[in-house]
C-alpha atoms as a PDB file:
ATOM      1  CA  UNK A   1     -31.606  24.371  30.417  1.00  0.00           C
ATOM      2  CA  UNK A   2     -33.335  24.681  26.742  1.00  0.00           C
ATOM      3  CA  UNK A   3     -34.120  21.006  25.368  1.00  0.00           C
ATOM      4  CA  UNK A   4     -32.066  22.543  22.295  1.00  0.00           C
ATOM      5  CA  UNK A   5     -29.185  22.860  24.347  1.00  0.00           C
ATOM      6  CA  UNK A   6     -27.088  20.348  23.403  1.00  0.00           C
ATOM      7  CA  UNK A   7     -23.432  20.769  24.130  1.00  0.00           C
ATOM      8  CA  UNK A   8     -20.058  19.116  21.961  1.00  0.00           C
ATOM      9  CA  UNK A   9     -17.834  17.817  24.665  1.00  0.00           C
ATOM     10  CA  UNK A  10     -15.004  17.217  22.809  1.00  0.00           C
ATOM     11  CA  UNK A  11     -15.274  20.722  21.845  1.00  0.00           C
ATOM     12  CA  UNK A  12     -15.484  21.523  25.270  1.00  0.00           C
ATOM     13  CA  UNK A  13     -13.118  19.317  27.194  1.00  0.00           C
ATOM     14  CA  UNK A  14     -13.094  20.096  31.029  1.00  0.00           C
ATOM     15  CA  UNK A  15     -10.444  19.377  33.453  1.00  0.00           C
ATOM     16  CA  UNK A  16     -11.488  18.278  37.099  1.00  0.00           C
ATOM     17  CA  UNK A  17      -9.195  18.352  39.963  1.00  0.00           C
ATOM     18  CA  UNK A  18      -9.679  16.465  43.674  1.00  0.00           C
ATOM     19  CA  UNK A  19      -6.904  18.022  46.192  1.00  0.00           C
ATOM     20  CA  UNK A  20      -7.245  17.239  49.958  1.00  0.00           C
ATOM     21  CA  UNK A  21      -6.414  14.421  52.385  1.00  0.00           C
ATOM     22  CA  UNK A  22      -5.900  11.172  50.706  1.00  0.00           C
ATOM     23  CA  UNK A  23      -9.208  10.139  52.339  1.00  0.00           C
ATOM     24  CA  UNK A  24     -11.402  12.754  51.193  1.00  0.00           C
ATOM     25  CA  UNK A  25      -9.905  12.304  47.354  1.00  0.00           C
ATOM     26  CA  UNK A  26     -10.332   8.737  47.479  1.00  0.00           C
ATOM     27  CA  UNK A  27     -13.839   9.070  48.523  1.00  0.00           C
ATOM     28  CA  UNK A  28     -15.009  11.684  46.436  1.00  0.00           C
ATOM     29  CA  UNK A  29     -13.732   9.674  43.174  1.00  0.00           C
ATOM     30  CA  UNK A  30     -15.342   6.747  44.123  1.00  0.00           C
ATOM     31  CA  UNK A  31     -18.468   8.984  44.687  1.00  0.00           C
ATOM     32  CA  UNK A  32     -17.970  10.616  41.287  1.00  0.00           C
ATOM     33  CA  UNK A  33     -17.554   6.753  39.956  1.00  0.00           C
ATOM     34  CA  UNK A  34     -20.761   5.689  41.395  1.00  0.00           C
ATOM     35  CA  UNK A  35     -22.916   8.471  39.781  1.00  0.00           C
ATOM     36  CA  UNK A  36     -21.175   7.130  36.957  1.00  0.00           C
ATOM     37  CA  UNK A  37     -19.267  10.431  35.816  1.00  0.00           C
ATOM     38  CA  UNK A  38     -15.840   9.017  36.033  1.00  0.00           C
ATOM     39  CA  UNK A  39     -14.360   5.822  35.738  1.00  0.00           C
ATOM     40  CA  UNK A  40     -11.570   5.030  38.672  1.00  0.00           C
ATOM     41  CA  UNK A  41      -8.982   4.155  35.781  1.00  0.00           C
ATOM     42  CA  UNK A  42      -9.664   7.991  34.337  1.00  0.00           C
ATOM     43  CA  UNK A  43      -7.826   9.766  37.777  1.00  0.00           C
ATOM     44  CA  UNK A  44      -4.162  10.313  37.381  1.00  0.00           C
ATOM     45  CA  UNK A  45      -2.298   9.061  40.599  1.00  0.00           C
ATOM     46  CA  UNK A  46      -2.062  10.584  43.936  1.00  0.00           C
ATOM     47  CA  UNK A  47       0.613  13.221  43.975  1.00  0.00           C
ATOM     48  CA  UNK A  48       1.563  15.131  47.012  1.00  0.00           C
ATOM     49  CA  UNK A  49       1.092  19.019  47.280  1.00  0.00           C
ATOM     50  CA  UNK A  50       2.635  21.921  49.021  1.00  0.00           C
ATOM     51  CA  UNK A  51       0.552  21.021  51.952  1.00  0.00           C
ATOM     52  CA  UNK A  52       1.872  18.177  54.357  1.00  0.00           C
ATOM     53  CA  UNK A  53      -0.732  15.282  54.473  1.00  0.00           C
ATOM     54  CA  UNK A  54      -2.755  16.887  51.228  1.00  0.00           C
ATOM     55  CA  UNK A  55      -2.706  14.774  47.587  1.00  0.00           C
ATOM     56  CA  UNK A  56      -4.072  16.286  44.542  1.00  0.00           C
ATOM     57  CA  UNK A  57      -5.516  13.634  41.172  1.00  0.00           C
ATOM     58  CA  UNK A  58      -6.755  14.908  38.000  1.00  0.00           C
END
């Protein structure tokens, strides 16, 4: 990327999405937590989806 390149988030506001087993969401926020891109608190709570044993957070 250009050094000049210097995006307005709030202009830009993007909208992540975990969906899998419980497991596999829980440890991929805490991942995304430890690089320090998203704070636990931030993740809406599990919800199931059309898929028995699969949750979905935003």
């Amino acid at each position: 990327m250009s050094a000049e390149f210097n995006p307005n988030l709030k202009k830009y506001p993007v909208e992540h999405t975990l969906k899998g087993s419980r497991k596999a969401v829980t440890y991929s926020m805490h991942t995304l937590y430890v690089f320090g891109y998203a704070e636990i608190c931030e993740w809406s709570p599990l919800e199931p989806t059309e898929v028995p044993g699969e949750g979905a957070i935003r």
